[in-house]
Every structure is written in C-alpha cells, then in structure tokens.
Protein backbone atom coordinates (compact mmCIF):
# COMPACT_ATOMS: atom_id res chain seq x y z
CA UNK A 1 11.39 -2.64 -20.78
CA UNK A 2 12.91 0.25 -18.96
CA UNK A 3 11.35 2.00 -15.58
CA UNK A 4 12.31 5.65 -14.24
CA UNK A 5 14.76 5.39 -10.72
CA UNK A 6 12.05 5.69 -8.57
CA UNK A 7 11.68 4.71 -5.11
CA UNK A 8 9.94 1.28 -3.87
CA UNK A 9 8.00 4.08 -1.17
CA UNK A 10 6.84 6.23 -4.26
CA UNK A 11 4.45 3.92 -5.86
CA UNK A 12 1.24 4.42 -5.91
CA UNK A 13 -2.25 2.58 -7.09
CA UNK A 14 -1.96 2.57 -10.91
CA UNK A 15 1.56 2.64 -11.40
CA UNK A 16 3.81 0.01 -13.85
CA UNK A 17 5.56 -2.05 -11.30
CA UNK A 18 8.43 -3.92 -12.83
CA UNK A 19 9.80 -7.13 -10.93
CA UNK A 20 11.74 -9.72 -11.61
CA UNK A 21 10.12 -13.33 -11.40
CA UNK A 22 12.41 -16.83 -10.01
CA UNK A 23 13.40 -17.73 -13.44
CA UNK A 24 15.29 -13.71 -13.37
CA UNK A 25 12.89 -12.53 -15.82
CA UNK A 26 11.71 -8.70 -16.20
CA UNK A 27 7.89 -8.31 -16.31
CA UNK A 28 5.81 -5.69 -15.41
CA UNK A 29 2.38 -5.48 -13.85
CA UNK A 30 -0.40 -2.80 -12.22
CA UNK A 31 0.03 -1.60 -8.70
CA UNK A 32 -3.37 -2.19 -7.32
CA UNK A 33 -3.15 -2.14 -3.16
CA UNK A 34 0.01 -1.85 -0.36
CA UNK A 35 -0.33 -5.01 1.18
CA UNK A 36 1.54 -6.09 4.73
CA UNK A 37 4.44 -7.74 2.28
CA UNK A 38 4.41 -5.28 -0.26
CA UNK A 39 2.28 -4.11 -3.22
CA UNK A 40 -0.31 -6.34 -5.16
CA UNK A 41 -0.39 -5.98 -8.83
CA UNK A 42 -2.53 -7.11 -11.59
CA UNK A 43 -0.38 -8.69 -14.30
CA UNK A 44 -3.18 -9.09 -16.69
CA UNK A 45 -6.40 -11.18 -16.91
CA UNK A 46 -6.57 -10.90 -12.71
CA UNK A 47 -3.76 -12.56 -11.78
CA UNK A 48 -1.98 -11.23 -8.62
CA UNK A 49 1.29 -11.02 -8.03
CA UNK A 50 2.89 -9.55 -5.19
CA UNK A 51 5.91 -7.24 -5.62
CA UNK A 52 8.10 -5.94 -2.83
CA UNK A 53 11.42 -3.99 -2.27
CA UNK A 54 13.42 -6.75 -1.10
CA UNK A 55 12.94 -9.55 -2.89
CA UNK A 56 11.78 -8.72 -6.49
CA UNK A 57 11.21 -5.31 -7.32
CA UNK A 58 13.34 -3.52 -9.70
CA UNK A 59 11.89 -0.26 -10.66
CA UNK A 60 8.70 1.40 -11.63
CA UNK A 61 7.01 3.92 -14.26
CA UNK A 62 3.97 6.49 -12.83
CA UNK A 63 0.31 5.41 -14.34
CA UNK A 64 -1.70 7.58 -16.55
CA UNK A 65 -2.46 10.55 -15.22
CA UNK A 66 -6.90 10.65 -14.91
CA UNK A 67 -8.27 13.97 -14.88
C-alpha cells in the first residue's frame, strides 16, 4: 500500500486515509467527516474508524476527482 507525503491538515472528505491499527498493521479507509479527535473514515461495510495525526495516521492518497 503506498500513500503520497501529504499532510494530516490536507485531507479532505473522500480521500484514502492510511493508518496503522494496535497490532502495527497498514490499512486504509475513506475520510468521511473532521471530527473533535480527528477524521472518521469508513473502512468498508460502515464501520468507523477514527484516524488522527498523532496516534495512527501514516499518510494519505486524494479521492477521485467527481466532476
């Protein structure tokens, strides 16, 4: 899985978030809101998990672009 350098503050709803769970592996999931501890995304089938800067986010990749 590899994600662009991008910065925690440049995400935005849409974009592949990639984090690292407790075990210390790489997933990757859909930015859906900016909560108050950082940003919700949908990892598939509606589960949430929430990713932030200081704790388990490692990078992320901009969504398809809808015109």
């Amino acid at each position: 899985m590899t994600w662009e350098d991008e910065l925690f503050e440049e995400i935005q709803k849409g974009d592949n978030v990639c984090y690292e769970n407790p075990q210390g592996q790489t997933h990757s999931a859909k930015a859906v809101m900016r909560g108050p501890h950082g940003w919700v995304c949908d990892r598939g089938n509606g589960q949430p998990i929430v990713v932030n800067e200081g704790d388990n986010y490692l990078g992320h990749t901009k969504g398809k672009e809808i015109t």
